[in-house]
C-alpha atoms as a PDB file:
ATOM      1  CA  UNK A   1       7.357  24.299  -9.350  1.00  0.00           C
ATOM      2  CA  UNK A   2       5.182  22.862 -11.801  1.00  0.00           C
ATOM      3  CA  UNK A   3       2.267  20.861 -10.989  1.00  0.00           C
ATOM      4  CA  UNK A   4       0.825  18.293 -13.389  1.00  0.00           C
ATOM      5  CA  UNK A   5      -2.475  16.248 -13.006  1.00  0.00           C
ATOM      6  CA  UNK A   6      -4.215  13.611 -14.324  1.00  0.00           C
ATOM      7  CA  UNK A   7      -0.907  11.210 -14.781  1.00  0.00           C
ATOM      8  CA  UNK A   8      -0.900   8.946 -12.161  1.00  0.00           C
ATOM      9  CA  UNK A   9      -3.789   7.676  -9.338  1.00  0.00           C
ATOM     10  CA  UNK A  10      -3.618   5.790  -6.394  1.00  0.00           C
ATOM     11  CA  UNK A  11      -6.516   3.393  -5.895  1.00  0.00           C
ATOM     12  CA  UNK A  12      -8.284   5.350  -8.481  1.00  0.00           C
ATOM     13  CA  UNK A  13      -7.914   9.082  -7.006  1.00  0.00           C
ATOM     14  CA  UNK A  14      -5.949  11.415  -8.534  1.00  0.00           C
ATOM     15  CA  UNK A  15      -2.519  12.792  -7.769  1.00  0.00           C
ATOM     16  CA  UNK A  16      -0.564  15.817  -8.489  1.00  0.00           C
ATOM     17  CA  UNK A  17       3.059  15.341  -9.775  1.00  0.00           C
ATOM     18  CA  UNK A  18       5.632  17.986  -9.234  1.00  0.00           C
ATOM     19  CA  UNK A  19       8.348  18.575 -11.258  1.00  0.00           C
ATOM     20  CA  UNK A  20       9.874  18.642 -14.914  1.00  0.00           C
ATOM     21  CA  UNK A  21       7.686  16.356 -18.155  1.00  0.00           C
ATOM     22  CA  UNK A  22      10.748  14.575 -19.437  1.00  0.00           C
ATOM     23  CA  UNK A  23      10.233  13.032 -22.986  1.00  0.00           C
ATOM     24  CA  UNK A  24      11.901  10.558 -25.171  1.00  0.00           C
ATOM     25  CA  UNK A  25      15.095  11.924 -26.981  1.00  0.00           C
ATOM     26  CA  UNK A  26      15.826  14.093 -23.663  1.00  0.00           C
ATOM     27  CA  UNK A  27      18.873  14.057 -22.049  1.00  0.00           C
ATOM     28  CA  UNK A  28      18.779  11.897 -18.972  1.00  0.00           C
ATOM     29  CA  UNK A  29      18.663  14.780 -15.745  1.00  0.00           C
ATOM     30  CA  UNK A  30      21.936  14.317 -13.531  1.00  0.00           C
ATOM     31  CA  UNK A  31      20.995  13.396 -10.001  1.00  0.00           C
ATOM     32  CA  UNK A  32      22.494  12.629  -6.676  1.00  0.00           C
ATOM     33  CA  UNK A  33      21.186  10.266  -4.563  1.00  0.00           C
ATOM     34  CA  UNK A  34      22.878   8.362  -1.054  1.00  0.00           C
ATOM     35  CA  UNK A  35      22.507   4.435  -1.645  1.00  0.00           C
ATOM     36  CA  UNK A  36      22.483   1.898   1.132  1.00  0.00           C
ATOM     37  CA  UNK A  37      25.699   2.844   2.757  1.00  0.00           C
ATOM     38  CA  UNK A  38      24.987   6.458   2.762  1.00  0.00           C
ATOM     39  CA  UNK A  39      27.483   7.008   0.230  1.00  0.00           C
ATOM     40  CA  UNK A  40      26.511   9.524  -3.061  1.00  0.00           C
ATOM     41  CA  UNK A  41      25.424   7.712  -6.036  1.00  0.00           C
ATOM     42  CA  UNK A  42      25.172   9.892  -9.611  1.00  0.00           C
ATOM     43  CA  UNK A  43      23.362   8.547 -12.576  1.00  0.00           C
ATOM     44  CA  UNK A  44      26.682   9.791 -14.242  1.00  0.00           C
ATOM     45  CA  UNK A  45      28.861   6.734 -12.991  1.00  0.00           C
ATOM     46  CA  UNK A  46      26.410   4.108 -14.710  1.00  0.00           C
ATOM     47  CA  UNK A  47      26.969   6.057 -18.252  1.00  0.00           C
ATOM     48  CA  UNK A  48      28.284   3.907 -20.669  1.00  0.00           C
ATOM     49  CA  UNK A  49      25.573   1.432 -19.314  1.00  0.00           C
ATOM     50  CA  UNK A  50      22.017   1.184 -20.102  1.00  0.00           C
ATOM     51  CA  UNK A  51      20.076   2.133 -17.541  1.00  0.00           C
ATOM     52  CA  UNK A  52      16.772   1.084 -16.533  1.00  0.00           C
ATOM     53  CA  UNK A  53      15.268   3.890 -13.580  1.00  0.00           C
ATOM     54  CA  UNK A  54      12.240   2.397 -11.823  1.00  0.00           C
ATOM     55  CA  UNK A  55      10.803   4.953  -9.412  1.00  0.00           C
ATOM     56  CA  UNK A  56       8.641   3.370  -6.592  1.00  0.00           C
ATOM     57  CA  UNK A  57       6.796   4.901  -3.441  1.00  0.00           C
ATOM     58  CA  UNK A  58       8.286   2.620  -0.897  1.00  0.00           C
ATOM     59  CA  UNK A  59      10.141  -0.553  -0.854  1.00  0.00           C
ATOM     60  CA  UNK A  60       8.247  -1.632   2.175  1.00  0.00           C
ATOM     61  CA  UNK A  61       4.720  -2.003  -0.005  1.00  0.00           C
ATOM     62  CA  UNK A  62       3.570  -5.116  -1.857  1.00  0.00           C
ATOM     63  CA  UNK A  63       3.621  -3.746  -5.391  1.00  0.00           C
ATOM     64  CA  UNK A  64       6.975  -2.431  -4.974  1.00  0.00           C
ATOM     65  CA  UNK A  65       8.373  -5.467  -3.167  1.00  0.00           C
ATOM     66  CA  UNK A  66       7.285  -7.490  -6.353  1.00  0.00           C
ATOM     67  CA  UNK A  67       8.911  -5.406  -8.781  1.00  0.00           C
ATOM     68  CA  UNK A  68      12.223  -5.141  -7.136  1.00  0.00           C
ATOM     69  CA  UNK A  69      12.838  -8.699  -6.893  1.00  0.00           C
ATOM     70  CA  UNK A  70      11.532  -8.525 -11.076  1.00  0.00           C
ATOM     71  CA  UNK A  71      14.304  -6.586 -11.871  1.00  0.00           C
ATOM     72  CA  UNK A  72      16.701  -7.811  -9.606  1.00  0.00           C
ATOM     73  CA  UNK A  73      15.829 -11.484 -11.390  1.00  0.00           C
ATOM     74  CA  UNK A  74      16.513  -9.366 -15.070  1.00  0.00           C
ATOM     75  CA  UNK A  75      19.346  -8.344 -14.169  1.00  0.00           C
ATOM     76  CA  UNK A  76      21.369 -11.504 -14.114  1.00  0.00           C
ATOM     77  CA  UNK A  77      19.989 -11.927 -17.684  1.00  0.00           C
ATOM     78  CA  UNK A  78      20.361  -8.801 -18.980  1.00  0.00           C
ATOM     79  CA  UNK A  79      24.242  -8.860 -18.042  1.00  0.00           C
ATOM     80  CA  UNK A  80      26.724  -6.144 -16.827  1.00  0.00           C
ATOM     81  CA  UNK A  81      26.521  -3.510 -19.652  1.00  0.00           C
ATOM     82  CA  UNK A  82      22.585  -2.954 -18.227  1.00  0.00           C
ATOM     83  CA  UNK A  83      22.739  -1.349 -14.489  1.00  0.00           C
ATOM     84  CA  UNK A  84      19.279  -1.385 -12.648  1.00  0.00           C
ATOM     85  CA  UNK A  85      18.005   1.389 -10.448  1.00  0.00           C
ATOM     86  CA  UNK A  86      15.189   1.314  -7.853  1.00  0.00           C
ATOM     87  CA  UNK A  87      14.572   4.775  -6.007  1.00  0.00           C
ATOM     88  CA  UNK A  88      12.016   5.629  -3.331  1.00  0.00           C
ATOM     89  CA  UNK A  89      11.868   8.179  -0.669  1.00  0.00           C
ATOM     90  CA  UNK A  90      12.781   5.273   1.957  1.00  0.00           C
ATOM     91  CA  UNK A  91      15.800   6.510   4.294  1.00  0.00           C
ATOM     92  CA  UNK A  92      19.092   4.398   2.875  1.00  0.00           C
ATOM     93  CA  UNK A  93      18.716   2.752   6.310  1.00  0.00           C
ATOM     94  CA  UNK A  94      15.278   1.007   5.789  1.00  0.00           C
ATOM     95  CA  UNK A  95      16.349   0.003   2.024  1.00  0.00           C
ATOM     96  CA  UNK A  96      19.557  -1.852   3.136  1.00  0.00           C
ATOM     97  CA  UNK A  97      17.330  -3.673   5.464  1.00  0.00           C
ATOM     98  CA  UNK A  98      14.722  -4.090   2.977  1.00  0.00           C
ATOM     99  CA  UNK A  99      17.511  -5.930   0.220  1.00  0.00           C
ATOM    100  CA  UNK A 100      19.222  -7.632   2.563  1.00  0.00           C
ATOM    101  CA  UNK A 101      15.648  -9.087   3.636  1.00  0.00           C
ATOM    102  CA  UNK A 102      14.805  -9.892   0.215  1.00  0.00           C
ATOM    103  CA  UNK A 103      18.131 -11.402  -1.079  1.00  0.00           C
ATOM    104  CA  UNK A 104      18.416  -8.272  -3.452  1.00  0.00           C
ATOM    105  CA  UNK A 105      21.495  -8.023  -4.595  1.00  0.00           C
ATOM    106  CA  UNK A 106      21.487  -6.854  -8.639  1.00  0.00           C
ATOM    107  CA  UNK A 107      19.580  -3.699  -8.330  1.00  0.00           C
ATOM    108  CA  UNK A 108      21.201  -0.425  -6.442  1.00  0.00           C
ATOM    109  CA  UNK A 109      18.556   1.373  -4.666  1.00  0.00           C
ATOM    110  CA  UNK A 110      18.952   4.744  -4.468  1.00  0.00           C
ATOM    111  CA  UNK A 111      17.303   7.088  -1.734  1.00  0.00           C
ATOM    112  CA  UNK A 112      16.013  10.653  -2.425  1.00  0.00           C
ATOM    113  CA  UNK A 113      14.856  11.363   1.017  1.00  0.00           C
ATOM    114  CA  UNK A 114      17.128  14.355   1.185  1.00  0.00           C
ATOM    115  CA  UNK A 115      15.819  16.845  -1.049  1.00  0.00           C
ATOM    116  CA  UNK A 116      13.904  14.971  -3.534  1.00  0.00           C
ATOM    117  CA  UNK A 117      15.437  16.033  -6.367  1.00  0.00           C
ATOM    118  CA  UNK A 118      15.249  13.324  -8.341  1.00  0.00           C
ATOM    119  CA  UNK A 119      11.309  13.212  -8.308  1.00  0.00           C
ATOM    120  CA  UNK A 120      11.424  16.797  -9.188  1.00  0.00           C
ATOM    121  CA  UNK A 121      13.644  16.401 -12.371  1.00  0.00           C
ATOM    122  CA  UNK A 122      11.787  13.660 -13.422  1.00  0.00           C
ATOM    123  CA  UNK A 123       8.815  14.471 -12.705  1.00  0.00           C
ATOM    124  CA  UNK A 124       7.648  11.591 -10.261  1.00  0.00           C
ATOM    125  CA  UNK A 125       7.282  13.405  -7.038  1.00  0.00           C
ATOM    126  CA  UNK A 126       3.707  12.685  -5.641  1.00  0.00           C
ATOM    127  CA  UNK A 127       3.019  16.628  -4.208  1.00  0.00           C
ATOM    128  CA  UNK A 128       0.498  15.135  -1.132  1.00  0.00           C
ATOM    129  CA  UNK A 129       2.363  12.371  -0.065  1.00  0.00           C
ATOM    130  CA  UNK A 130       6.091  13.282  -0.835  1.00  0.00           C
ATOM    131  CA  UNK A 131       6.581   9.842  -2.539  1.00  0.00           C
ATOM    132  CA  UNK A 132       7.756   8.946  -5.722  1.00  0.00           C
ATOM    133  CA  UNK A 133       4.939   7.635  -8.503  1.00  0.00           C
ATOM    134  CA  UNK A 134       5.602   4.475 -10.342  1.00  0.00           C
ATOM    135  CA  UNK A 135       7.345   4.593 -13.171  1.00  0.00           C
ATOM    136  CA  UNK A 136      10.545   3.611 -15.584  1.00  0.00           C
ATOM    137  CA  UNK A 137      12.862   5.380 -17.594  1.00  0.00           C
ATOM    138  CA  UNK A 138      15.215   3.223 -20.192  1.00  0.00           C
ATOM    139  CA  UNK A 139      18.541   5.798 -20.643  1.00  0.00           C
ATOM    140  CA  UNK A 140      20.472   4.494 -23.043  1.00  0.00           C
ATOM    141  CA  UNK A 141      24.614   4.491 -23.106  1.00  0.00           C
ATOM    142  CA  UNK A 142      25.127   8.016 -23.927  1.00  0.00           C
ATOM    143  CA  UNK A 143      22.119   9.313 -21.763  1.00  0.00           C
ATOM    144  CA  UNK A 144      19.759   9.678 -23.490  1.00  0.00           C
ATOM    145  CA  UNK A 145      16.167   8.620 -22.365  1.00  0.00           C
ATOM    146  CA  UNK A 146      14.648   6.068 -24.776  1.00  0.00           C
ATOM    147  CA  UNK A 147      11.591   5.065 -23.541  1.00  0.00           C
ATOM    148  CA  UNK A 148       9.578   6.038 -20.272  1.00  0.00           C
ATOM    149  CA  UNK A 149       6.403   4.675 -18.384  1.00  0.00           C
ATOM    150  CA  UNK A 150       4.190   5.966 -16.019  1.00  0.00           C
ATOM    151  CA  UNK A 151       1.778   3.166 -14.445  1.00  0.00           C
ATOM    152  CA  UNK A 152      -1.445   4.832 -14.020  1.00  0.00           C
ATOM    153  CA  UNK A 153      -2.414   3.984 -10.997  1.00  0.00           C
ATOM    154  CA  UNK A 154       0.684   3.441  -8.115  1.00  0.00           C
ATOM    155  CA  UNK A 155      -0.455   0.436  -7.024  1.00  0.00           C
ATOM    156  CA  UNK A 156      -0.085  -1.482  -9.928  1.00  0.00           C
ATOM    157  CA  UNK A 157       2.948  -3.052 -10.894  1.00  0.00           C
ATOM    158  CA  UNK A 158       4.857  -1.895 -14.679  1.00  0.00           C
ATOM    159  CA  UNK A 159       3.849  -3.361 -18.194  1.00  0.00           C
ATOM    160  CA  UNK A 160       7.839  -5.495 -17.613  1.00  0.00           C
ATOM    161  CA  UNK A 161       7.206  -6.483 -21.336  1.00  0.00           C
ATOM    162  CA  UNK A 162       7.137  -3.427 -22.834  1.00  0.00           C
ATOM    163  CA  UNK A 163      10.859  -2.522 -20.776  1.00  0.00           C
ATOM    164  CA  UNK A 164      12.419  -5.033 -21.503  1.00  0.00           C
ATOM    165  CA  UNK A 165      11.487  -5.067 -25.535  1.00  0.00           C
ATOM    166  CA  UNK A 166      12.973  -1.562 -25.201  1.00  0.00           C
ATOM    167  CA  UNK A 167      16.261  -2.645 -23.271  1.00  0.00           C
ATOM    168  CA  UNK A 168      16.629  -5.557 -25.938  1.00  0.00           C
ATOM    169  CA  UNK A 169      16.561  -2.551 -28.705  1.00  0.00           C
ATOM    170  CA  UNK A 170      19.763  -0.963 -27.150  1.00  0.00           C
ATOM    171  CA  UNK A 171      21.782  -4.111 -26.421  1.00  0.00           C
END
């Protein structure tokens, strides 16, 4: 599998992703995830959406506790033709707890416990820790990835400007 470095840091040390370098222009990988009930979720049932894809390392951390409730807030003003993604390597069980806690309601979070396959085919899967990095994808209608950001060091929360400029270009 390949191993990239120099991406992403936590506190200021340096991880190794696994996993495929996506780029803008790229066809948005398929994936299939369990969501809160345990049922499958595929990124193929929100085409015809935009979709914004934030990767975190686990709901149940400060950083990504903040930017959850940021995008479930942008998503009542973004409307229904934008669906919002959050996916961590939490077990379904701990992120239904977790929204239900929080009064999250807009944003589907997604669990890739199983086999992480999602933070393979994007590229986000931390190699030491088996969590995911931080970052964001922007997919547009037809699947195609429009913009992407990595946040350079895990605990920091996304540049939330920046995505939603390049939401505002597909709407």
């Amino acid at each position: 599998m390949k191993e990239r470095n120099g991406i992403v840091t936590m506190k200021g040390n340096p991880l190794t992703l696994l996993g495929n370098e996506l780029k803008l222009g790229d066809t948005a990988p398929e994936f299939e995830l369990l969501d809160t009930d345990m049922a499958p979720f595929k990124l193929s049932s929100a085409k015809g959406n935009i979709c914004i894809i934030s990767s975190v390392p686990s709901l149940d951390t400060p950083v990504c506790d903040m930017e959850t409730r940021r995008f479930n807030k942008e998503a009542t003003r973004l409307g229904p033709n934008v669906t919002i993604l959050t996916i961590s390597m939490d077990l379904p069980f701990a992120q239904k707890r977790w929204c239900g806690a929080a009064g999250v309601d807009n944003v589907k979070t997604l669990s890739d416990h199983r086999d992480a396959s999602f933070g393979t085919a994007y590229g986000v899967l931390i190699k030491d820790l088996r969590l995911l990095a931080r970052a964001v994808f922007v997919v547009d209608q037809k699947g195609i990835i429009r913009y992407i950001q990595f946040v350079k060091d895990v605990t920091n929360e996304p540049n939330y400007e920046t995505i939603m400029n390049a939401v505002a270009k597909l709407l």
